[in-house]
C-alpha atoms as a PDB file:
ATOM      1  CA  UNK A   1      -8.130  12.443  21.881  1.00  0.00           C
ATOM      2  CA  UNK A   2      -6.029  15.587  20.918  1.00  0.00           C
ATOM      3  CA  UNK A   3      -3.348  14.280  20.976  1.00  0.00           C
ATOM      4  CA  UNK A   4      -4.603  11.883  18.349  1.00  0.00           C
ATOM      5  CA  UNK A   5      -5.795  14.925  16.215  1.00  0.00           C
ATOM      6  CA  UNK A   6      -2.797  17.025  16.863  1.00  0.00           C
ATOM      7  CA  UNK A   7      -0.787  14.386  15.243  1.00  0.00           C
ATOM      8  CA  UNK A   8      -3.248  13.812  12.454  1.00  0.00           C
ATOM      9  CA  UNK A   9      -3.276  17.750  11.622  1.00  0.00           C
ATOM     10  CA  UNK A  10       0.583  17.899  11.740  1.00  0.00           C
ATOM     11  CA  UNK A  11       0.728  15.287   9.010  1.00  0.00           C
ATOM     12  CA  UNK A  12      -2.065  16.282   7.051  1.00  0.00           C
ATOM     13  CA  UNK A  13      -0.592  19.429   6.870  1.00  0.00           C
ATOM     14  CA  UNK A  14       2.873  17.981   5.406  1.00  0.00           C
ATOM     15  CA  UNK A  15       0.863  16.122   3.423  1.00  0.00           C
ATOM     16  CA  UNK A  16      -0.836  18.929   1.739  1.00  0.00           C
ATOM     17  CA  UNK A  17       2.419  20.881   1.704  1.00  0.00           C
ATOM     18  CA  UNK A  18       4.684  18.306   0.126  1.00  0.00           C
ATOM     19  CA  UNK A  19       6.830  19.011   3.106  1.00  0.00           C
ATOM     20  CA  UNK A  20       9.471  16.608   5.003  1.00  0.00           C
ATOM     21  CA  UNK A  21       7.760  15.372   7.996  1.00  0.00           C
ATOM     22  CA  UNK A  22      10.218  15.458  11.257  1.00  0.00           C
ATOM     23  CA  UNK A  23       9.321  13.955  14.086  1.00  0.00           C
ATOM     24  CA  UNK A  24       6.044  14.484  15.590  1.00  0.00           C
ATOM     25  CA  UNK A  25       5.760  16.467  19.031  1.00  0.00           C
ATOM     26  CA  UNK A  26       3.782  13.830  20.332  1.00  0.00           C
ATOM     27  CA  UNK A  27       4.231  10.596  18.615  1.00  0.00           C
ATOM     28  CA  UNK A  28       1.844   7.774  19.210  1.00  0.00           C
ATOM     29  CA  UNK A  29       2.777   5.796  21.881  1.00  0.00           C
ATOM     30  CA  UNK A  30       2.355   2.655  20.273  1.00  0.00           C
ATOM     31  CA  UNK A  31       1.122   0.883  16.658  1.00  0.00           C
ATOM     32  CA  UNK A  32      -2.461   0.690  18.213  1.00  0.00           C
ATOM     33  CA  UNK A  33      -2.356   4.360  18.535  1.00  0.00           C
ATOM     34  CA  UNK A  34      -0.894   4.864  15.552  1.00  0.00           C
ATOM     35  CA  UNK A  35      -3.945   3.674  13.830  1.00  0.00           C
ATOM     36  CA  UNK A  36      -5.884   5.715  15.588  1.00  0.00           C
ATOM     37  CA  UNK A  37      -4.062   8.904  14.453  1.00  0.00           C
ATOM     38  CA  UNK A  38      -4.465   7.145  10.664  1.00  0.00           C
ATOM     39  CA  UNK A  39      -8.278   7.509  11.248  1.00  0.00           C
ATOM     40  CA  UNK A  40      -7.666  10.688  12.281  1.00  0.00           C
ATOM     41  CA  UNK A  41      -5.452  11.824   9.654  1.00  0.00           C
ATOM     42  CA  UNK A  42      -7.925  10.125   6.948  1.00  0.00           C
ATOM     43  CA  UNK A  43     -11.039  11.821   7.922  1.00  0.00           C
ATOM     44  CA  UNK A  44      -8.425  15.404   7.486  1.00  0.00           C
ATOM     45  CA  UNK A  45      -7.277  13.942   3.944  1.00  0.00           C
ATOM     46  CA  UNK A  46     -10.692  13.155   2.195  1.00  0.00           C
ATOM     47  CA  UNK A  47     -11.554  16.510   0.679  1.00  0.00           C
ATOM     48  CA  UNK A  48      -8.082  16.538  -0.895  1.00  0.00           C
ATOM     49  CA  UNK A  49      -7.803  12.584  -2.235  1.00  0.00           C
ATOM     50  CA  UNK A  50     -11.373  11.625  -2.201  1.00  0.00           C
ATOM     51  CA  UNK A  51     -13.132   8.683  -0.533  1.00  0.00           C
ATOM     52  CA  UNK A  52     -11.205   5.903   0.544  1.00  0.00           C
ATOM     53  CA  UNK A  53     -11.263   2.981  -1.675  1.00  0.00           C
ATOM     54  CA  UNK A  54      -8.914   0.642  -0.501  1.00  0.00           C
ATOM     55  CA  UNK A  55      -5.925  -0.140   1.654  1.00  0.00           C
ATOM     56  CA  UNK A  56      -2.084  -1.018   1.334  1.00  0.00           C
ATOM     57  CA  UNK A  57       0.076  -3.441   3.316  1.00  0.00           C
ATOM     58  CA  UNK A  58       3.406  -2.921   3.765  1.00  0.00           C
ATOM     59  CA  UNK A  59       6.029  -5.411   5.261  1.00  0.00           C
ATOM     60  CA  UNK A  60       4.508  -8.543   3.634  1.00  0.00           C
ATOM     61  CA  UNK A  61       8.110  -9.459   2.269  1.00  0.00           C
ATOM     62  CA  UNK A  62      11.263 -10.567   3.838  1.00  0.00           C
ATOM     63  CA  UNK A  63      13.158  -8.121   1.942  1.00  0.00           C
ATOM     64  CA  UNK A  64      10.649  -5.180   3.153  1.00  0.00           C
ATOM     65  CA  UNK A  65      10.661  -6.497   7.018  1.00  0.00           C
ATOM     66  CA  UNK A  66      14.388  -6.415   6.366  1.00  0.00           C
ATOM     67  CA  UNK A  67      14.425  -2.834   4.436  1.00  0.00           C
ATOM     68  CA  UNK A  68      12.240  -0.981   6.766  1.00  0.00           C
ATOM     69  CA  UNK A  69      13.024  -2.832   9.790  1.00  0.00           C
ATOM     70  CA  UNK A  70       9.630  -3.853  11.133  1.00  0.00           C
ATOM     71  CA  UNK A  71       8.920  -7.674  11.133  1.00  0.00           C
ATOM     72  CA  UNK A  72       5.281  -7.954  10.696  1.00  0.00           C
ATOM     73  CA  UNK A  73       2.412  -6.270   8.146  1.00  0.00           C
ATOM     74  CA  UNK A  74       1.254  -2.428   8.561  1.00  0.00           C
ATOM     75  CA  UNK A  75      -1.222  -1.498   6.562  1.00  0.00           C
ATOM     76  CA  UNK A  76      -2.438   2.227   4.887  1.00  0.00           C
ATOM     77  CA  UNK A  77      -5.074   3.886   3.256  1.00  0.00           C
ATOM     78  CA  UNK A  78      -5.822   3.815  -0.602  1.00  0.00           C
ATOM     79  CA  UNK A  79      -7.820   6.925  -1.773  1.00  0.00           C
ATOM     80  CA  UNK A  80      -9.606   7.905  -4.987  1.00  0.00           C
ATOM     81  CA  UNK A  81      -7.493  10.192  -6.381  1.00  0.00           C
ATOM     82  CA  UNK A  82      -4.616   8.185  -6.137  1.00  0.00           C
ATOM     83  CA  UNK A  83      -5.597   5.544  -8.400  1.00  0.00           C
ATOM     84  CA  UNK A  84      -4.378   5.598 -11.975  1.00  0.00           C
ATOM     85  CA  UNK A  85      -4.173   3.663 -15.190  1.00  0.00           C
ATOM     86  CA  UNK A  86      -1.377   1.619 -16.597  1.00  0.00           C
ATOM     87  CA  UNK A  87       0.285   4.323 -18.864  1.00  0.00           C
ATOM     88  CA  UNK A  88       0.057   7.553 -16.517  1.00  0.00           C
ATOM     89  CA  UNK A  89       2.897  10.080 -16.429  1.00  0.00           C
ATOM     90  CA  UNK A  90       2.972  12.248 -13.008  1.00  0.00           C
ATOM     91  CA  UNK A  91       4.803  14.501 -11.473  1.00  0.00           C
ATOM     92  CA  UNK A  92       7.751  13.712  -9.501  1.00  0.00           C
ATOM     93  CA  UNK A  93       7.391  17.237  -7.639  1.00  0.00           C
ATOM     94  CA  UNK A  94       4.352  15.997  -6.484  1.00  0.00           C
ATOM     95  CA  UNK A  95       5.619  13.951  -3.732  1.00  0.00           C
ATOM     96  CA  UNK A  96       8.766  14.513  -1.415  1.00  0.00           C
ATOM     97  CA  UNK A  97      10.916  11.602  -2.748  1.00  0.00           C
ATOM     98  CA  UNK A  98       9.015   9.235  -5.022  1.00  0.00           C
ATOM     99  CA  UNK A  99       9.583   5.424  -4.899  1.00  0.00           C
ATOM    100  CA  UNK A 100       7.265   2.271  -6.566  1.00  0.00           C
ATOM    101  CA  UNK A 101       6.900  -0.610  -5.800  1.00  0.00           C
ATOM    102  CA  UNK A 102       6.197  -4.614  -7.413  1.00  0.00           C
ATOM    103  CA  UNK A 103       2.696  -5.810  -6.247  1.00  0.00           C
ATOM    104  CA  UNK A 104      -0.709  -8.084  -6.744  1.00  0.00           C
ATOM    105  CA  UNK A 105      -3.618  -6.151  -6.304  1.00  0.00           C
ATOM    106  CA  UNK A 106      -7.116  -7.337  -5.602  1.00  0.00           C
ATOM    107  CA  UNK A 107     -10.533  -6.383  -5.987  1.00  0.00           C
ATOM    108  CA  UNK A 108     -13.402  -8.345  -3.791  1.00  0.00           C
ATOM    109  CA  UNK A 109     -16.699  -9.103  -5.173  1.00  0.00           C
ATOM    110  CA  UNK A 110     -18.175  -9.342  -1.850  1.00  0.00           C
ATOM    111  CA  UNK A 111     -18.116  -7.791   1.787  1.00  0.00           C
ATOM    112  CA  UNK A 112     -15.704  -9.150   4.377  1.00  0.00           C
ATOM    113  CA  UNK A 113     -17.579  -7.800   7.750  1.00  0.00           C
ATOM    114  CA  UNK A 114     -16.004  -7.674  10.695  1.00  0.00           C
ATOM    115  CA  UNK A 115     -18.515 -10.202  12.828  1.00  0.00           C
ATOM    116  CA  UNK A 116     -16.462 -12.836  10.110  1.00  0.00           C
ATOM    117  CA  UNK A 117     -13.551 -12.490  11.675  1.00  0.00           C
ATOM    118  CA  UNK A 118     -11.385 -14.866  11.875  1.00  0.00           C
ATOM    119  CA  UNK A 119     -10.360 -14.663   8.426  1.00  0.00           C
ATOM    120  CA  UNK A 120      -8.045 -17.541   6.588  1.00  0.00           C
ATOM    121  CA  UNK A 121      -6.491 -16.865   3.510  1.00  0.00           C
ATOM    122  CA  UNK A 122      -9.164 -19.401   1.754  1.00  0.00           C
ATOM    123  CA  UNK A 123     -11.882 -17.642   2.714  1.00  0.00           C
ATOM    124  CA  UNK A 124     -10.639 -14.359   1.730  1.00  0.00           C
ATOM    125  CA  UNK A 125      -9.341 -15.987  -1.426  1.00  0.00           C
ATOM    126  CA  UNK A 126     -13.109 -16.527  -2.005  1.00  0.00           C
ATOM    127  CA  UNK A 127     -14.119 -13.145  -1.752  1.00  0.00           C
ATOM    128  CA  UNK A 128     -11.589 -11.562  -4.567  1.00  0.00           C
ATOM    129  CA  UNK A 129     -13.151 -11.004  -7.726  1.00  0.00           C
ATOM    130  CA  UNK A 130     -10.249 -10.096 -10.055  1.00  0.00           C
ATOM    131  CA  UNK A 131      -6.203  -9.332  -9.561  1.00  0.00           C
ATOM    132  CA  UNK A 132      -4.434  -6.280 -11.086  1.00  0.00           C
ATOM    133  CA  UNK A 133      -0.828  -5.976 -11.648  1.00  0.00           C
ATOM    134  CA  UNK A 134       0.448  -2.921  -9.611  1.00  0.00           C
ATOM    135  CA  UNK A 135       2.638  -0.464  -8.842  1.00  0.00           C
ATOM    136  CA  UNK A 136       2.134   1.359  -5.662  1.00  0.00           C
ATOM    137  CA  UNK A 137       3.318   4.222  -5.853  1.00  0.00           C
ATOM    138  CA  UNK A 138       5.169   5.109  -2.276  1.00  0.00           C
ATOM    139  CA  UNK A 139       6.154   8.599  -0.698  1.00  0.00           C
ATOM    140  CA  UNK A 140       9.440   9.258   1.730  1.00  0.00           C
ATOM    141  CA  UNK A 141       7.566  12.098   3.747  1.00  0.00           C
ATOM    142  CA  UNK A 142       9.661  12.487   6.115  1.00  0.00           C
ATOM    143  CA  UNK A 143      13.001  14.087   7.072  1.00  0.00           C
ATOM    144  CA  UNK A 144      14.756  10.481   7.809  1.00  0.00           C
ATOM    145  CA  UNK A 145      12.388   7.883   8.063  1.00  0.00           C
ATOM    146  CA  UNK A 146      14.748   5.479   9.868  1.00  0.00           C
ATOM    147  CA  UNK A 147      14.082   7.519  12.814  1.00  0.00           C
ATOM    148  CA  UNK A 148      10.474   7.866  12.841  1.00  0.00           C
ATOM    149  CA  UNK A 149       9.175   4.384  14.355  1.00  0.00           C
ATOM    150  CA  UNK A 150       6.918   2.250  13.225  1.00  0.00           C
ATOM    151  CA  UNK A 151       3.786   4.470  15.232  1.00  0.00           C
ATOM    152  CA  UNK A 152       4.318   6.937  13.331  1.00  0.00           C
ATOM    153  CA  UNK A 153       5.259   5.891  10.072  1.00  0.00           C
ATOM    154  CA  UNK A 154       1.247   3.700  10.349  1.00  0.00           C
ATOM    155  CA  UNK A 155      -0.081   6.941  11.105  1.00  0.00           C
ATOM    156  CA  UNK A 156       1.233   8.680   8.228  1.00  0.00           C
ATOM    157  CA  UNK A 157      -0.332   5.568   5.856  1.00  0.00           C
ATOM    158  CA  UNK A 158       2.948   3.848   5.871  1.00  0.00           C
ATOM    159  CA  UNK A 159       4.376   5.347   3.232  1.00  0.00           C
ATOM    160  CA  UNK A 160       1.054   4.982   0.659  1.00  0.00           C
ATOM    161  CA  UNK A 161       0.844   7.311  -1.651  1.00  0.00           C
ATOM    162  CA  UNK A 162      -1.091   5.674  -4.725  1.00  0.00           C
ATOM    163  CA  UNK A 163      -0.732   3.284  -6.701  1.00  0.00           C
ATOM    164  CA  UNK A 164      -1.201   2.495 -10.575  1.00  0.00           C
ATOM    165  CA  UNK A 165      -3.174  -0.263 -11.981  1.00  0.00           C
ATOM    166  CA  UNK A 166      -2.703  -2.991 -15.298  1.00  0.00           C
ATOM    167  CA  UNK A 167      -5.920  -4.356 -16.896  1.00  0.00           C
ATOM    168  CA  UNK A 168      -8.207  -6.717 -14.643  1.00  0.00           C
ATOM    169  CA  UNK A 169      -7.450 -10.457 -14.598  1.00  0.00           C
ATOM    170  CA  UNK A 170     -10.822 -12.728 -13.715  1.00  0.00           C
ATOM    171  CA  UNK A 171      -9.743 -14.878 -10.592  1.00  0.00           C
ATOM    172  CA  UNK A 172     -11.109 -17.794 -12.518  1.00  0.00           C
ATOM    173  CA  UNK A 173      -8.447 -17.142 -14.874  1.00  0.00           C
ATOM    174  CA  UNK A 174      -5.102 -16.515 -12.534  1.00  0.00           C
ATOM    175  CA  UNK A 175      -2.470 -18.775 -12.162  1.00  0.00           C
ATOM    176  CA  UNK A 176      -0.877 -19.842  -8.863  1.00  0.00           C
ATOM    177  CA  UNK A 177      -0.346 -16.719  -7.655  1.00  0.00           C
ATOM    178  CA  UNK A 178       2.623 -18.106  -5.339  1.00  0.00           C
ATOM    179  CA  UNK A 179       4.472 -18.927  -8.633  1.00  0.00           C
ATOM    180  CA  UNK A 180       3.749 -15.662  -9.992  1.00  0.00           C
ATOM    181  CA  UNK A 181       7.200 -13.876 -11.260  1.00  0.00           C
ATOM    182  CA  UNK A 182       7.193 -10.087 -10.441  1.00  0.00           C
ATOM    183  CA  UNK A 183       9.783  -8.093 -12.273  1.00  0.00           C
ATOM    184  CA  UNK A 184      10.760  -4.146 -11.638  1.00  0.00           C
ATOM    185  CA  UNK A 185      12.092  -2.539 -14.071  1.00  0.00           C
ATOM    186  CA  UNK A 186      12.977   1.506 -14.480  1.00  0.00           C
ATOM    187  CA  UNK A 187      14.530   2.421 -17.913  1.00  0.00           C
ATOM    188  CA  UNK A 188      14.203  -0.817 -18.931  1.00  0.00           C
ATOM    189  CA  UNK A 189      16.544  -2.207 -17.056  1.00  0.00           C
ATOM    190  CA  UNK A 190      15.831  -4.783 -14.369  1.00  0.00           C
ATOM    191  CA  UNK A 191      16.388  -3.883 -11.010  1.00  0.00           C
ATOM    192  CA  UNK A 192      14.585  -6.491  -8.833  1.00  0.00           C
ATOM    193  CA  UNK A 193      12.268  -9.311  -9.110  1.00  0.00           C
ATOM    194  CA  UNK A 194      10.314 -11.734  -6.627  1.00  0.00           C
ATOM    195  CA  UNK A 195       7.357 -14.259  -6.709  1.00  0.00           C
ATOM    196  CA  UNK A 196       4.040 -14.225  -5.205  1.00  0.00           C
ATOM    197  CA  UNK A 197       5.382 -16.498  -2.123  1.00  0.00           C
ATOM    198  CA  UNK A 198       7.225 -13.627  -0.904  1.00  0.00           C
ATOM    199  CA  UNK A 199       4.193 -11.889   0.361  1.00  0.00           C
ATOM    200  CA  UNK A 200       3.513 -14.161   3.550  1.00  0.00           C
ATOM    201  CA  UNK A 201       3.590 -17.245   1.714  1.00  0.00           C
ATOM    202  CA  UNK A 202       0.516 -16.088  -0.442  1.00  0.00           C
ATOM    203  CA  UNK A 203      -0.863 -13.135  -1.002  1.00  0.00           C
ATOM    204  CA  UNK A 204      -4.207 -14.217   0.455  1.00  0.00           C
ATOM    205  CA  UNK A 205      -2.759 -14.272   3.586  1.00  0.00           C
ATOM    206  CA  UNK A 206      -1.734 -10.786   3.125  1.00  0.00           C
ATOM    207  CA  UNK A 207      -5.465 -10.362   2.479  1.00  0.00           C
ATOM    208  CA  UNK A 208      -6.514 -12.025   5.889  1.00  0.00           C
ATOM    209  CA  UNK A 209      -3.989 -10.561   8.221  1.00  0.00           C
ATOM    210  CA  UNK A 210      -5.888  -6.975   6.817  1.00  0.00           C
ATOM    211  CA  UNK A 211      -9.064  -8.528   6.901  1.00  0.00           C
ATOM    212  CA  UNK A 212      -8.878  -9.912  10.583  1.00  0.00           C
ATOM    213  CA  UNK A 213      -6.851  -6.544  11.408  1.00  0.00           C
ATOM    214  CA  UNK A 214      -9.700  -4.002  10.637  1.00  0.00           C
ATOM    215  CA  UNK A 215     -12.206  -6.677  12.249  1.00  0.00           C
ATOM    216  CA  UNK A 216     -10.025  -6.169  15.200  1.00  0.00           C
ATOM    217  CA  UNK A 217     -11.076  -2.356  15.090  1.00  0.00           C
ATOM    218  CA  UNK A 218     -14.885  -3.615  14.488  1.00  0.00           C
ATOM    219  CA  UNK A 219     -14.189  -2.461  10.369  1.00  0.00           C
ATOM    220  CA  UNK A 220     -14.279  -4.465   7.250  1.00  0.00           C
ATOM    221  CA  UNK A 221     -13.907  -5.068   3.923  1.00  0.00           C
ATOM    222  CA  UNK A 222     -16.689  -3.922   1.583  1.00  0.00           C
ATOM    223  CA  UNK A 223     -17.019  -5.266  -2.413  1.00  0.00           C
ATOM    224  CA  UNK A 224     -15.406  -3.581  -5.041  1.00  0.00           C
ATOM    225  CA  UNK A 225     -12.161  -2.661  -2.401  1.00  0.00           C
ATOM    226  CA  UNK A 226      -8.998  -2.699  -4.059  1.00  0.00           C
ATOM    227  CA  UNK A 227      -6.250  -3.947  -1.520  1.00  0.00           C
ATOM    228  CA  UNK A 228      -2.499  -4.245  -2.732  1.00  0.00           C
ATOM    229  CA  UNK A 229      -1.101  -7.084  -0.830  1.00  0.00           C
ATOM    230  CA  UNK A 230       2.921  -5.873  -0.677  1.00  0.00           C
ATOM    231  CA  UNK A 231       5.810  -5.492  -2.401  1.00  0.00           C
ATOM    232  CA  UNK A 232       7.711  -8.402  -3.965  1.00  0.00           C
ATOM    233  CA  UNK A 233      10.822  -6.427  -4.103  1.00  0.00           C
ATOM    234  CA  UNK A 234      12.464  -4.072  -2.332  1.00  0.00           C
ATOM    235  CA  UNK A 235      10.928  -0.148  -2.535  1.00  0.00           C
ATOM    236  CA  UNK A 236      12.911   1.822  -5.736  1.00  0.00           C
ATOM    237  CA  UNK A 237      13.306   4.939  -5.904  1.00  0.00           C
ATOM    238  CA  UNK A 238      13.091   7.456  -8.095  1.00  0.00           C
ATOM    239  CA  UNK A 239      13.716  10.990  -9.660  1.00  0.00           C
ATOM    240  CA  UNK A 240      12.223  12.967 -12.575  1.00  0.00           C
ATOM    241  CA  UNK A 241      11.864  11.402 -15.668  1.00  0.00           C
ATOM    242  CA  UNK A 242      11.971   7.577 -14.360  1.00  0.00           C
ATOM    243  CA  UNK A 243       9.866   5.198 -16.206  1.00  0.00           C
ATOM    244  CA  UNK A 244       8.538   2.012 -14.393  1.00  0.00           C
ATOM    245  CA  UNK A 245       7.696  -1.120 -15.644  1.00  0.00           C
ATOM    246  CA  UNK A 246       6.213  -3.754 -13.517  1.00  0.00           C
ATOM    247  CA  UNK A 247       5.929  -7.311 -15.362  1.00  0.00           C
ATOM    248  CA  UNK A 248       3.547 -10.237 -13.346  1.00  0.00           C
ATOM    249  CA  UNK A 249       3.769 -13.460 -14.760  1.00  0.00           C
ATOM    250  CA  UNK A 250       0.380 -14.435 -15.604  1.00  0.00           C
ATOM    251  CA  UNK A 251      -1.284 -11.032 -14.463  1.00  0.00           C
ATOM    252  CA  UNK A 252      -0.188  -8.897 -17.343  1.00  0.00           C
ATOM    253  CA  UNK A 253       2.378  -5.071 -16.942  1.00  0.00           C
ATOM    254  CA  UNK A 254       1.610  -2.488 -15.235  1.00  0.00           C
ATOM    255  CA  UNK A 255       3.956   1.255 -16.573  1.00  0.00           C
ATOM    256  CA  UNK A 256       4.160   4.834 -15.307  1.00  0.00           C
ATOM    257  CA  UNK A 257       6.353   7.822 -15.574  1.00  0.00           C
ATOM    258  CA  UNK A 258       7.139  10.287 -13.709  1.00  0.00           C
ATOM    259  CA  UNK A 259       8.039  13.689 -15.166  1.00  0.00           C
END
């Protein structure tokens, strides 16, 4: 176990310092134990970002398998703090190099424990109570990511750094979220675009591959979770004075800007 904490400390400690991560001394040896340095690393984080109130999942998208290079989910930590309101302006300088990206949040109205498991994307689909539009907002920590592997890169939250939230949308009054349009703009210019079928198909089966993933670790879901199913474009990123614009056919925009 201390090597598991070591690595947590070292990145908590970036973290807190805004400081390009290089590689880790001892990196996880695999994705399994990468998760276990996450757990690590959040227990470290909470007194600085609050409670946990969510998760991210990165690598839902063709483009982002293809972008970052890993061909299946990974999924992060949402905390408190992090959250924000359509309309926020933040710092740039308070993250190493900022990027956002295109997503469909959720919120559940009910539990999802792990004794469920397994999870299909109808059941989960049951247990959402509303959708947001989103931007997550991401963070290159690190002093070349490409390098890190995917271990480490899951311990570190996969990039998760945030995210920023439009108004609630009722799941009784969605659309198909599969033919949902997601535009990205910055500037107000558009600079990518994708549909709700990017994310695995659906983004309820985003949902379940998390869901079935934390039951794997004898975790769940609990009601009122907000879990941003993936990117349907590929991450942008920014500098200081950027303004994002996130447009979800259906779900409603989603802005920020970062100073």
């Amino acid at each position: 176990m201390d090597k598991i904490l070591e690595a947590a400390k070292a990145i908590a400690l970036a973290r807190r310092n805004h400081a390009p991560l290089a590689a880790l001394e001892v990196p996880p040896a695999d994705e399994a134990e990468g998760y276990e340095v996450q757990r690590a690393l959040h227990d470290l984080l909470l007194k600085n970002v609050g409670p946990l109130v969510g998760y991210k999942i990165g690598c839902t998208s063709q483009v982002m398998q293809d972008y970052i290079g890993i061909p299946h989910p990974c999924g992060g930590g949402v905390f408190q703090k992090g959250v924000h309101d359509s309309g926020v302006k933040l710092a740039a300088s308070d993250y190493v190099r900022v990027g956002v990206e295109c997503e469909i949040a959720v919120r559940l109205k009910r539990n999802l424990a792990a004794g469920e498991a397994p999870f299909t994307a109808e059941w989960v689909g049951e247990a959402v109570e509303a959708y947001h539009p989103a931007i997550e907002i991401v963070d290159d920590r690190y002093v070349k990511w490409e390098t890190m592997g995917a271990p480490t890169l899951i311990a570190d939250d996969f990039f998760a750094a945030g995210c920023v939230l439009g108004a609630s949308v009722p799941r009784s009054s969605v659309p198909d979220l599969k033919s949902v349009k997601g535009r990205a703009l910055v500037n107000g210019e558009e600079v990518g675009h994708g549909t709700g079928a990017d994310v695995l198909g659906h983004p309820h089966n985003a949902l379940a591959w998390l869901a079935n993933h934390l039951a794997a670790e004898g975790k769940g879901l609990h009601a009122g979770q907000l879990v941003l199913t993936g990117s349907l474009v590929k991450t942008l990123w920014l500098k200081a004075g950027d303004k994002v614009r996130m447009e979800l056919d259906g779900l409603g925009v989603v802005e920020a800007e970062f100073t």
